[in-house]
Protein backbone atom coordinates (compact mmCIF):
# COMPACT_ATOMS: atom_id res chain seq x y z
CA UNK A 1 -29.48 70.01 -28.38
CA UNK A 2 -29.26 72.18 -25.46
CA UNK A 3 -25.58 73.07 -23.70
CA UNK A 4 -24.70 73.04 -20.18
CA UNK A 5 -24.93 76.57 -20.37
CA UNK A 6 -28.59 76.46 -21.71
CA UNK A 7 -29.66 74.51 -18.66
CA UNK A 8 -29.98 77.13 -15.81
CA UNK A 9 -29.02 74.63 -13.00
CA UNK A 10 -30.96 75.28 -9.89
CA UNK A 11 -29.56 73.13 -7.40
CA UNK A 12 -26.15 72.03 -6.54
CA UNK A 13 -23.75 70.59 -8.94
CA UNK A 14 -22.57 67.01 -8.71
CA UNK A 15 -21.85 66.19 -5.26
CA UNK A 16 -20.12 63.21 -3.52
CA UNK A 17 -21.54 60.17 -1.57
CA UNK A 18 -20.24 58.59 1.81
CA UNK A 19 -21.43 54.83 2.69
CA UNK A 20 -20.16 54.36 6.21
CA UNK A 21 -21.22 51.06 7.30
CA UNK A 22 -25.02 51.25 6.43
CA UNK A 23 -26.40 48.37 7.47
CA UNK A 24 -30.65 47.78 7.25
CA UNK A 25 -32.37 45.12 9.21
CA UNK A 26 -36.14 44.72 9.11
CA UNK A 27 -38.53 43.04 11.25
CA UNK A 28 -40.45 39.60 9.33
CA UNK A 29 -44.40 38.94 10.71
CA UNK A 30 -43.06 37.32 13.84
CA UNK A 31 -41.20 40.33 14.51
CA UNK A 32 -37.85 38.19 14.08
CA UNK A 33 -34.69 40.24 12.54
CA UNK A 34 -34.39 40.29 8.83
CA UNK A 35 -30.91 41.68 8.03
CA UNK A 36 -31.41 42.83 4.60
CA UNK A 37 -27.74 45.26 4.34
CA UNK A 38 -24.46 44.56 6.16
CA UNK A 39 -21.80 46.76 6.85
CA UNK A 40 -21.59 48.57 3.17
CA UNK A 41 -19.43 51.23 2.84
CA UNK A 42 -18.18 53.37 -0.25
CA UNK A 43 -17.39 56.86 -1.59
CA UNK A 44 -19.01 57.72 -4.62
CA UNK A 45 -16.85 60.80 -6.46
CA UNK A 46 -19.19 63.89 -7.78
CA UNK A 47 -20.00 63.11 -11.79
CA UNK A 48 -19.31 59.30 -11.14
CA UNK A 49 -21.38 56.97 -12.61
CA UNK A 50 -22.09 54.01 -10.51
CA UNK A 51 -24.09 50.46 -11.17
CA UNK A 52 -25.44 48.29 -8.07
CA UNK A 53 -25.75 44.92 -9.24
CA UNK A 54 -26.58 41.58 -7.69
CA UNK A 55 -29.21 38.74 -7.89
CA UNK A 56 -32.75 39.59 -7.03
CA UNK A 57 -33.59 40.53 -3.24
CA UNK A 58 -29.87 41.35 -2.35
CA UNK A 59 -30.59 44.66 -1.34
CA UNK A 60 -29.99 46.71 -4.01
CA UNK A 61 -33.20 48.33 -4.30
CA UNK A 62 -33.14 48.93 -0.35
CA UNK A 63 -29.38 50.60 -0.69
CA UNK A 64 -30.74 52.86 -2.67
CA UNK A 65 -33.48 54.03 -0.67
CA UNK A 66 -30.80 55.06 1.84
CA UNK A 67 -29.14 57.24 -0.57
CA UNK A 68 -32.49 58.35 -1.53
CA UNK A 69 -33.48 59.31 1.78
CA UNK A 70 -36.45 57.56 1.57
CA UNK A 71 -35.85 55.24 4.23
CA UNK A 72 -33.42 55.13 7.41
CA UNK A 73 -30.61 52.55 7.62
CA UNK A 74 -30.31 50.77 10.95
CA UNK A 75 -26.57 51.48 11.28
CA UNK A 76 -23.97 53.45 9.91
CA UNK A 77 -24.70 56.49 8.13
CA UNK A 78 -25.40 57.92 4.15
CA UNK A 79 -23.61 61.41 3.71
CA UNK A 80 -24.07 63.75 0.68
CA UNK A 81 -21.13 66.11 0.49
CA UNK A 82 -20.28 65.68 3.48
CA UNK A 83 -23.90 65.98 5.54
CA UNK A 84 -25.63 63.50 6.77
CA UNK A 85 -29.15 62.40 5.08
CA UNK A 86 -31.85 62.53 7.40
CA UNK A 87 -34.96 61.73 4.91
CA UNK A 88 -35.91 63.03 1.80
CA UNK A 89 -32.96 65.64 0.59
CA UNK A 90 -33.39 68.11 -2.12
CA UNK A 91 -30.22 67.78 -3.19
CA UNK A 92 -31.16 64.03 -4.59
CA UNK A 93 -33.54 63.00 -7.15
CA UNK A 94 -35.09 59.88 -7.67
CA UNK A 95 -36.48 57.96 -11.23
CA UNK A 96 -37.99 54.83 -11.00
CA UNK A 97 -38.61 51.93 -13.23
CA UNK A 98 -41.99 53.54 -13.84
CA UNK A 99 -42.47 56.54 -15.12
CA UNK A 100 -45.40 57.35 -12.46
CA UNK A 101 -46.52 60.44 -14.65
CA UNK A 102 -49.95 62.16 -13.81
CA UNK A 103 -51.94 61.20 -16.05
CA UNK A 104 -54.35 63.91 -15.99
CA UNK A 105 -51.70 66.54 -16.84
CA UNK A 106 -48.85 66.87 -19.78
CA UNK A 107 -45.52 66.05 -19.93
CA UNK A 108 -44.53 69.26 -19.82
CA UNK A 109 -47.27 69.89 -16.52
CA UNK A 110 -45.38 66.52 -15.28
CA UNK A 111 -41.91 67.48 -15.87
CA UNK A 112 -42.58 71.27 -14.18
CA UNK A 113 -43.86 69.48 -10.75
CA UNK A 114 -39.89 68.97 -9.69
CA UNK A 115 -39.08 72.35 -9.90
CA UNK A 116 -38.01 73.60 -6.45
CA UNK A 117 -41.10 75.64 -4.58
CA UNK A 118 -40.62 79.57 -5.29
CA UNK A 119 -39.08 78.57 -8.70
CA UNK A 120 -40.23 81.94 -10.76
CA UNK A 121 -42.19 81.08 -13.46
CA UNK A 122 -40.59 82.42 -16.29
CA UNK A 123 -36.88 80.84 -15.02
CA UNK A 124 -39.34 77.68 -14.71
CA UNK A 125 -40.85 77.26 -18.09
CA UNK A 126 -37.05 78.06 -19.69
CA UNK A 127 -35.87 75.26 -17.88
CA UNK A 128 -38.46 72.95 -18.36
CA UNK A 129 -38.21 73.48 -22.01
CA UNK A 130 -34.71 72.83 -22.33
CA UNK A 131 -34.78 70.00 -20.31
CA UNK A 132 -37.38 68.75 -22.61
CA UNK A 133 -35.58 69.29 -25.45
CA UNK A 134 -32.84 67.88 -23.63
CA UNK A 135 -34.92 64.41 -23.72
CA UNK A 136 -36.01 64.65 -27.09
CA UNK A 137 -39.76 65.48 -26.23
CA UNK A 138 -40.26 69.19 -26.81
CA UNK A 139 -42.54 68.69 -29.90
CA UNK A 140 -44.80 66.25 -27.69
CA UNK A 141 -44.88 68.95 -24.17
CA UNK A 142 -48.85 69.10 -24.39
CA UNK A 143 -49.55 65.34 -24.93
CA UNK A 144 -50.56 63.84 -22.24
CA UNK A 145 -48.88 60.50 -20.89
CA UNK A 146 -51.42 57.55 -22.30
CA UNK A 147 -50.74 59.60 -25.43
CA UNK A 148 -46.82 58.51 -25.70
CA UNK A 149 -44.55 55.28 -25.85
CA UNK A 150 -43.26 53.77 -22.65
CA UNK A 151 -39.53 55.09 -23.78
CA UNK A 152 -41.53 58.33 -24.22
CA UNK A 153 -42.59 58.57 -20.72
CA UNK A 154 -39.53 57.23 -19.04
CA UNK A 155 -37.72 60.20 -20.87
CA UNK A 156 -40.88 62.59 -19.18
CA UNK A 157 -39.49 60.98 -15.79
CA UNK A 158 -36.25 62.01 -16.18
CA UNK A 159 -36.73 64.98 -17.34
CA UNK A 160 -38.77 65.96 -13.83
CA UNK A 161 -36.03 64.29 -11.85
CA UNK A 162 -33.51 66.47 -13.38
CA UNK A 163 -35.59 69.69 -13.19
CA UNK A 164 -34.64 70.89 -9.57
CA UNK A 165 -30.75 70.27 -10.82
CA UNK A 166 -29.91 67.83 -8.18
CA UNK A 167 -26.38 66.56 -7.28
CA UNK A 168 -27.23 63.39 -7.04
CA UNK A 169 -29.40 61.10 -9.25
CA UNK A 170 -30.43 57.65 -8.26
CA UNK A 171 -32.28 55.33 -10.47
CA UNK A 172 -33.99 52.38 -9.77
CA UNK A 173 -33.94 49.89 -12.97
CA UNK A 174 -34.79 52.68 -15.00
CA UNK A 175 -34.96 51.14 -17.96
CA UNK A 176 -36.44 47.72 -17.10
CA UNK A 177 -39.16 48.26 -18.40
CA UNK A 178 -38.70 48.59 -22.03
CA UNK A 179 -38.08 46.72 -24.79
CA UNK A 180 -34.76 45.56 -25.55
CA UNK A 181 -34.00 48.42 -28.72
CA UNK A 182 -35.74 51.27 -26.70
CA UNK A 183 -33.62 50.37 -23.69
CA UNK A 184 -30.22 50.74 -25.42
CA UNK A 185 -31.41 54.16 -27.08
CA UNK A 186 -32.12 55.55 -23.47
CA UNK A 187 -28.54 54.07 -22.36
CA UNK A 188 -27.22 56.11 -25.21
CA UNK A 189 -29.51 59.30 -23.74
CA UNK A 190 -28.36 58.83 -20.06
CA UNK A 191 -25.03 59.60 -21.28
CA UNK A 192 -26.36 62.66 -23.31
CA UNK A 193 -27.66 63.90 -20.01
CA UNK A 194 -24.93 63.26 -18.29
CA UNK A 195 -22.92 65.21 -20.18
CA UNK A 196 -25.29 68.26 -20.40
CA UNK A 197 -25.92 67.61 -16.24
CA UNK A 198 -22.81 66.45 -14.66
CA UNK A 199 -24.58 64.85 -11.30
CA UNK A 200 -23.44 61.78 -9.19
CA UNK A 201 -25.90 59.00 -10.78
CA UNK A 202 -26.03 55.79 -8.73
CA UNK A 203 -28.24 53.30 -10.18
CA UNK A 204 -29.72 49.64 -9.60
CA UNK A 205 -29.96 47.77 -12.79
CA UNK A 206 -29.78 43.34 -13.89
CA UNK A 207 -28.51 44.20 -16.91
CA UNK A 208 -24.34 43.60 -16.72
CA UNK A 209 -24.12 45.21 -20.25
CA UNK A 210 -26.01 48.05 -19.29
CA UNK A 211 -24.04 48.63 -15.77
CA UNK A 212 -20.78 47.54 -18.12
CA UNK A 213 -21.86 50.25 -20.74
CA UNK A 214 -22.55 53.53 -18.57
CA UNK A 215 -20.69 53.19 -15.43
CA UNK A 216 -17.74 54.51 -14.04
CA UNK A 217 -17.83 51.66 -11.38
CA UNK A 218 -19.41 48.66 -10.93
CA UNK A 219 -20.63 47.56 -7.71
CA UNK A 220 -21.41 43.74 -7.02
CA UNK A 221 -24.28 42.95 -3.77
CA UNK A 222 -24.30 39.63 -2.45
CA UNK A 223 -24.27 37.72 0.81
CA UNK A 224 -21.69 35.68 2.52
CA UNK A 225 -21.82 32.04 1.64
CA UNK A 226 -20.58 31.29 5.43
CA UNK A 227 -23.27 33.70 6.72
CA UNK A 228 -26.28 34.15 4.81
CA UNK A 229 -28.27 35.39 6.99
CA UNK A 230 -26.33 38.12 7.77
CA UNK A 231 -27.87 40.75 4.88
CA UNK A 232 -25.98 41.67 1.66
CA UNK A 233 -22.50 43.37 1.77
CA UNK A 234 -20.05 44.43 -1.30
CA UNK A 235 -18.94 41.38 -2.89
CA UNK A 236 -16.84 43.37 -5.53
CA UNK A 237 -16.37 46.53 -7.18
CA UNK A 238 -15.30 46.59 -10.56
CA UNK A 239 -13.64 49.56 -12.15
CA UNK A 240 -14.28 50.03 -16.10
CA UNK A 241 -11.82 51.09 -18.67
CA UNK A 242 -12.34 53.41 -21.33
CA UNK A 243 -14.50 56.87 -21.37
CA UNK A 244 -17.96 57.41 -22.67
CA UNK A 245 -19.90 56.40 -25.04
CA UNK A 246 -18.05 53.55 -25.10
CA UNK A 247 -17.83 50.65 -27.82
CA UNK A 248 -20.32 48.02 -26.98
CA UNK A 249 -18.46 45.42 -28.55
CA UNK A 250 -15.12 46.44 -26.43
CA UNK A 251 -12.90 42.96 -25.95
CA UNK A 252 -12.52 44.63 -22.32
CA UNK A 253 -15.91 44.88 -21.61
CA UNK A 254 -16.72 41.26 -22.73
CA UNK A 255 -13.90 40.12 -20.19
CA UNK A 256 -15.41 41.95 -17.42
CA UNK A 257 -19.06 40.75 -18.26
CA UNK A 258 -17.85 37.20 -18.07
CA UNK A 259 -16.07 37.94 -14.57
CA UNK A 260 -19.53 39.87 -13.19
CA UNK A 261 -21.24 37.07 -13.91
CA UNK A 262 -19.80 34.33 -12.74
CA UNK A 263 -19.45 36.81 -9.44
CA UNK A 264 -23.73 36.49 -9.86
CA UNK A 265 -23.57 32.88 -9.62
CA UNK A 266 -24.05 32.30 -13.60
CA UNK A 267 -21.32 29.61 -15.08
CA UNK A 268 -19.65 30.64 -18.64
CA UNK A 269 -21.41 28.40 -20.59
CA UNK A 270 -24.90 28.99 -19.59
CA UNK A 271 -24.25 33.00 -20.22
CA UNK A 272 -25.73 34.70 -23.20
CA UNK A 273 -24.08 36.40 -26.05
CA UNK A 274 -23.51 39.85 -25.96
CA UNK A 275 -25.00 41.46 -29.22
């Protein structure tokens, strides 16, 4: 498996992320405010690993398109080491819950398309390869994506995400997609990646075990029972022992799961067994 100091970073290293007040409202089809984000504000340390959770259409996915910089908040402000974001930044990467691979070109083709522009060619292919090998795909570079698993792909996707060495990663349910044993295996390889490249990873995910499992932090969307209406703010933020790879079966962890879910509205007795 390749080291740190195989993979030629070409981008910053992990940097830190500023929430100051970010607040999103959008307009519904009779152009009356739909406050979607209220008022959230956090500081995300560089390396940290941090989980947005919270029931479906609290805002998680739209939070993260601020850090992203794929879409402007209507207050407050996203900062990435210090500077403002003002659209799309190279020093963040994005990975969604699909792959979204060419299909017409390899994984390796894919994976080379986030290099930065002016990337020389030989630097390029070294770091491609690695990064491949990184994911566990350099014997399948030349296939082409209809050609590999789902678990396959989403590896592909990370892989290009990673390529330009960005300080920041966000992912969007990256792993909501796959089946339940392929899913834990890529948990497992986040962490592998993490280690070899140290960035800030922020991502959404509706899996508490998951969020439990890799992250530093754990933050908890929701609205105000007195003012729903008012778009999601922090509800909680939940810091988790022990360092990583952590024990799945951790007594700590299971107290903490019970506690995030009942904060997500789901009573003790109607929650599922962790396995």
């Amino acid at each position: 498996m390749p080291t740190t100091s195989t993979l030629t970073r070409t981008s910053a290293p992990a940097l830190p992320v500023s929430l100051d007040r970010v607040s999103r409202t959008f307009r519904d089809t009779a152009n009356e405010p739909k406050p979607v984000l209220r008022d959230v504000s956090l500081e995300i340390s560089p390396g940290e690993i941090v989980s947005l959770i919270g029931a479906s259409g609290c805002g998680k996915s739209t939070l993260l398109r601020q850090i992203a910089g794929l879409d402007r908040p209507t207050g407050g402000q996203v900062r990435i080491d210090g500077t403002a974001i003002d659209g799309i930044d190279q020093r963040v990467a994005v990975a969604f819950q699909e792959p979204r691979l060419l299909p017409w070109r390899s994984l390796r083709q894919n994976v080379s398309l986030g290099l930065p522009k002016g990337t020389a060619r030989v630097e390029g292919q070294a770091r491609v390869g690695a990064l491949l090998d990184l994911v566990h795909l350099g014997e399948a570079a030349a296939l082409r994506p209809r050609q590999v698993s789902g678990g396959m792909a989403q590896r592909a996707s990370l892989a290009r995400a990673l390529s330009r060495g960005p300080g920041v990663l966000v992912l969007d349910e990256p792993f909501g997609a796959l089946d339940a044993l392929t899913r834990l295996k890529m948990q497992d390889l986040l962490i592998e990646i993490h280690s070899a490249e140290p960035a800030t990873i922020i991502l959404v995910t509706h899996d508490v075990d998951e969020a439990l499992y890799l992250s530093d932090r754990v933050v908890l969307l929701g609205v105000d029972a007195d003012a729903p209406s008012a778009g999601a703010g922090i509800r909680s933020i939940t810091s988790v022992p022990g360092s990583r790879p952590r024990d799945r079966g951790d007594a700590r962890l299971a107290e903490l799961r019970v506690e995030l879910l009942d904060g997500l509205g789901v009573p003790s007795h109607h929650q599922p067994q962790p396995h």
